[in-house]
Structures are given as C-alpha cells and as structure tokens.
C-alpha atoms as a PDB file:
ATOM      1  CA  UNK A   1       0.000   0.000   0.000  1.00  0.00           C
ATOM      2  CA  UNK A   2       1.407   3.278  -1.119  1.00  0.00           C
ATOM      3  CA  UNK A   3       0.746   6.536   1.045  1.00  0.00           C
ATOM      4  CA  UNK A   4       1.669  10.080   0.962  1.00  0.00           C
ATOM      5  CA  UNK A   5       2.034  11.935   4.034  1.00  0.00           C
ATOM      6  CA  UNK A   6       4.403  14.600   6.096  1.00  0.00           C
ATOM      7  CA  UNK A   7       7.509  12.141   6.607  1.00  0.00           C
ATOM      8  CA  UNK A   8       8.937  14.968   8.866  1.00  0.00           C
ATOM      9  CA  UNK A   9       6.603  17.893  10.658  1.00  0.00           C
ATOM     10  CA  UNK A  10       8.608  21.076  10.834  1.00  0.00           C
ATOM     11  CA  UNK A  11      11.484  20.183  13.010  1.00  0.00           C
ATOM     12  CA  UNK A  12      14.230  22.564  13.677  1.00  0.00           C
ATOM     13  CA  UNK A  13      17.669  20.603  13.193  1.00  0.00           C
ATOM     14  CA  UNK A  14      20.302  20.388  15.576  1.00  0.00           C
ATOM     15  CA  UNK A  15      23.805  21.813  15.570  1.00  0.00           C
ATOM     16  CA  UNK A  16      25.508  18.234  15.607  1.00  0.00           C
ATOM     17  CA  UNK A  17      24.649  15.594  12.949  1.00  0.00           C
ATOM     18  CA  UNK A  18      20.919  13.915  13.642  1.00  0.00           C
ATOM     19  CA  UNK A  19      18.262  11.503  12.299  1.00  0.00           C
ATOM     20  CA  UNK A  20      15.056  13.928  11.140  1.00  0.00           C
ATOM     21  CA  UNK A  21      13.462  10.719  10.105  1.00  0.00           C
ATOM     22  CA  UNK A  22      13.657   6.714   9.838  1.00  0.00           C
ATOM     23  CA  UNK A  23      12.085   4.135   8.032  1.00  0.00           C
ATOM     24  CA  UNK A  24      10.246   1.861  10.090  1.00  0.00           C
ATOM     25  CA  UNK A  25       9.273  -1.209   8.301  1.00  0.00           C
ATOM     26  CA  UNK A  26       8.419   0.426   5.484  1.00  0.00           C
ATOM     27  CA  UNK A  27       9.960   2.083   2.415  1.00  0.00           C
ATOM     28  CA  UNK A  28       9.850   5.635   1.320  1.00  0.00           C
ATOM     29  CA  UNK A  29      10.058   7.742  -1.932  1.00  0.00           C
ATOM     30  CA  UNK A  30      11.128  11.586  -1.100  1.00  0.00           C
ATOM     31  CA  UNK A  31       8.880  14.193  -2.704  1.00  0.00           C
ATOM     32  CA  UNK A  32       9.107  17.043  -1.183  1.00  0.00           C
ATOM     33  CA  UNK A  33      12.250  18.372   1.195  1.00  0.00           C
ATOM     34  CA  UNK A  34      12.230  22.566   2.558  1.00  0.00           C
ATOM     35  CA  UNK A  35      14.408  24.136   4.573  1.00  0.00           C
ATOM     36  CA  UNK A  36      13.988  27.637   5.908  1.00  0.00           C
ATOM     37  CA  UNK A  37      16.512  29.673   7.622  1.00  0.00           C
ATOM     38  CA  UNK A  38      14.907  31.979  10.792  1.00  0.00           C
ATOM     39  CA  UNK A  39      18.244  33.847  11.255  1.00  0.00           C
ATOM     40  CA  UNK A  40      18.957  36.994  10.845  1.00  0.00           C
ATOM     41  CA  UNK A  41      22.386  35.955   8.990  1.00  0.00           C
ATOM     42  CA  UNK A  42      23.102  33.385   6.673  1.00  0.00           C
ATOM     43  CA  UNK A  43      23.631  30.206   7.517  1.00  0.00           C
ATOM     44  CA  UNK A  44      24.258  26.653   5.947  1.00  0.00           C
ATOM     45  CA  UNK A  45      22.408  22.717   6.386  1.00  0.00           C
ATOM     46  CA  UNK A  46      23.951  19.557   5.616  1.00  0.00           C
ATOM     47  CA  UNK A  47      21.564  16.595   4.261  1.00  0.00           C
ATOM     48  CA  UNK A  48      22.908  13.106   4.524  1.00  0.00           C
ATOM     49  CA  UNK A  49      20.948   9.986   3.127  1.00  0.00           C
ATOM     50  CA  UNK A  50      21.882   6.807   5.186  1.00  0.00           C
ATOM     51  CA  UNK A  51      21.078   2.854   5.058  1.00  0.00           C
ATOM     52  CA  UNK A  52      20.083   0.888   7.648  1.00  0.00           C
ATOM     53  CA  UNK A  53      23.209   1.282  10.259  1.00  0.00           C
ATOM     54  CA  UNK A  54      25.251   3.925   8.091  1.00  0.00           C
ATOM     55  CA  UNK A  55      26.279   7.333   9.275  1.00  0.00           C
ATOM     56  CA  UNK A  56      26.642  10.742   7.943  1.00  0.00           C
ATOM     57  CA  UNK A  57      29.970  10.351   5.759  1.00  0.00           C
ATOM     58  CA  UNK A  58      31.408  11.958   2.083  1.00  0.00           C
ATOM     59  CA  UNK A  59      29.553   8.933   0.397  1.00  0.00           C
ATOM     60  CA  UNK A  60      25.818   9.252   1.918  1.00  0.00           C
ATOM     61  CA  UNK A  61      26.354  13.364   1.734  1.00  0.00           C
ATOM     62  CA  UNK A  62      23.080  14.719  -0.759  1.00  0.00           C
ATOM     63  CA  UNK A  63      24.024  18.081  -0.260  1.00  0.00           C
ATOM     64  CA  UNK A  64      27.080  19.865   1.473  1.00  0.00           C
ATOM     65  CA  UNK A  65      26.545  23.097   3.472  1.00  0.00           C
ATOM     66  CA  UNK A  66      23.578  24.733   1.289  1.00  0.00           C
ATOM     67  CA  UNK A  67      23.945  28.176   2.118  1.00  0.00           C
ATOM     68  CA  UNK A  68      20.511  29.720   3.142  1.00  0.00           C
ATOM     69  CA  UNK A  69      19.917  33.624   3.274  1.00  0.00           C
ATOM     70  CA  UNK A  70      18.253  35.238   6.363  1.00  0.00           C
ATOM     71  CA  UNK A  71      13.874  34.239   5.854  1.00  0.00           C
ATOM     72  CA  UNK A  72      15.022  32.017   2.444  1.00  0.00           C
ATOM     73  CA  UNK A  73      13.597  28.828   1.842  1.00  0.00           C
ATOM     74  CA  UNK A  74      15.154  26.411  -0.170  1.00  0.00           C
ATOM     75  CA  UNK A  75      13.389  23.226  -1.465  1.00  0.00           C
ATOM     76  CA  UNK A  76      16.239  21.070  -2.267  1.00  0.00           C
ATOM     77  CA  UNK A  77      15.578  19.268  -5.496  1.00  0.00           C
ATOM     78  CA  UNK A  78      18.866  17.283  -5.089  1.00  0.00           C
ATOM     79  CA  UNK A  79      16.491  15.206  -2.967  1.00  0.00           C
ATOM     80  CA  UNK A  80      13.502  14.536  -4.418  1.00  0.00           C
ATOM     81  CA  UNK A  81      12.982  11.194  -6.125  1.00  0.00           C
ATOM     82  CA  UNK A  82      15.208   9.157  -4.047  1.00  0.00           C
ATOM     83  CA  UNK A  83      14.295   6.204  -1.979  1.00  0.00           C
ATOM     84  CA  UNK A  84      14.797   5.053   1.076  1.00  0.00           C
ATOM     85  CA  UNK A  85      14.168   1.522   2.427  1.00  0.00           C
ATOM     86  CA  UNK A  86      13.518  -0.228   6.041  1.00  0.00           C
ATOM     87  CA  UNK A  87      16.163   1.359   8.167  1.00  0.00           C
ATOM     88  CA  UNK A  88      17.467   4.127   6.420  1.00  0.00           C
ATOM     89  CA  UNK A  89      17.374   7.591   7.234  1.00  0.00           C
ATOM     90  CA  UNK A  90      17.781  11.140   6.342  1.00  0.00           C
ATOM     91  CA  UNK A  91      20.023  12.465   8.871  1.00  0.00           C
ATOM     92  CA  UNK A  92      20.784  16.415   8.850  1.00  0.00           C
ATOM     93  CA  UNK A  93      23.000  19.433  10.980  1.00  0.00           C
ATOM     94  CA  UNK A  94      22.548  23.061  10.766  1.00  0.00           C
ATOM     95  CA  UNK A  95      25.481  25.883  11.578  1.00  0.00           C
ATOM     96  CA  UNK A  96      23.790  26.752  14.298  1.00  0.00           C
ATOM     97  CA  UNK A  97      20.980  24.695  16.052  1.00  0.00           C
ATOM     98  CA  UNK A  98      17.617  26.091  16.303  1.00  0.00           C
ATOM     99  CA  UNK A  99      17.274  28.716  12.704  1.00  0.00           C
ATOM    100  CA  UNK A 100      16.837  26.145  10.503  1.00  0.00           C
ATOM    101  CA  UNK A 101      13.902  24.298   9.832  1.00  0.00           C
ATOM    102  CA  UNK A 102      13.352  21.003   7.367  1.00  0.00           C
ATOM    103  CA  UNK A 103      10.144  20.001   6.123  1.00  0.00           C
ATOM    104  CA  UNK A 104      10.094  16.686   4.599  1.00  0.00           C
ATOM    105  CA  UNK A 105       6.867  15.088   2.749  1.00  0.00           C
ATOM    106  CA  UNK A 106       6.705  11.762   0.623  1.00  0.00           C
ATOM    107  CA  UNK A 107       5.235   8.350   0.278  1.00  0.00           C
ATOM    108  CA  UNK A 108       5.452   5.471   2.058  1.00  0.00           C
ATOM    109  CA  UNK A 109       5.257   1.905   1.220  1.00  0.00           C
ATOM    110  CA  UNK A 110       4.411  -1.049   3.058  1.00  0.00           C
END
C-alpha cells in the first residue's frame, strides 16, 4: 500500500549531525524536502541519506553546506525522487541549532 504523508513535521535541526526521520518497516520515496533559515544571517544545512546502520559520511552526503539567506527557503531538489528503504534515514546538521527548519513530505510503502 502506497501513502503520501508529512515524513517529517517542521522540526528545527540540531547543531551536531541527527536523524530527522527513519524508516520503520516500510519504504519511502522523497517528494518534497524545505528548509527555511529563521536567522537573521546566513547560515548553511547539511543533508545526509543513510542505510540501515550507516552514518553521515562523504559517500551518503546529498548536499554539502547549502547556504541559506536570512527568511530564504530552499526546497532542495537534489532530494527529491530518491528512496529510502527499512532502516534508512535522512540524517541532517545546521550551523547553528535552532534557525533552521526542514520540512520533509513523501510516500510510504508497506
């Protein structure tokens, strides 16, 4: 069964590398990833796409320090379309915790 839903409610990401959302038994096709920057400066968000027990590393890097501007959003298109299966995970760190917020919609599949 195939269903499309918020894979990640606006979450503000952390200052050290974290999970923003894992598969659970399922598999899941990305449609839809938005980040917005809060700050009053520019700053930058790294988006790693992980297997099941992988970390954030040069190989499983989807994009590298995207620079956002103060109030830009950004929706990532380097994202969109790929797949994740049971146990993998999208896995992100901002410059600074707390400005930056990720959005992440898609479909699941069971």
């Amino acid at each position: 069964m195939v269903s499309g839903k918020v894979l990640v409610a606006p979450v503000m990401v952390a200052a050290a590398v974290a999970a923003v959302y894992t598969c659970a038994a399922v598999s899941a096709w990305l449609d839809k990833v938005t980040a917005y920057n809060s700050d009053t400066v520019t700053r930058w968000v790294t988006l790693y796409l992980v297997q099941s027990g992988g970390g954030a590393s040069a190989t499983t890097t989807i994009v590298y320090r995207k620079a956002l501007a103060t109030n830009e959003t950004y929706p990532f298109p380097e994202v969109v379309g790929h797949i994740l299966v049971t146990g993998g995970a999208i896995l992100a760190v901002a410059e600074v915790a707390s400005v930056v917020s990720l959005r992440v919609s898609g479909r699941e599949v069971t």
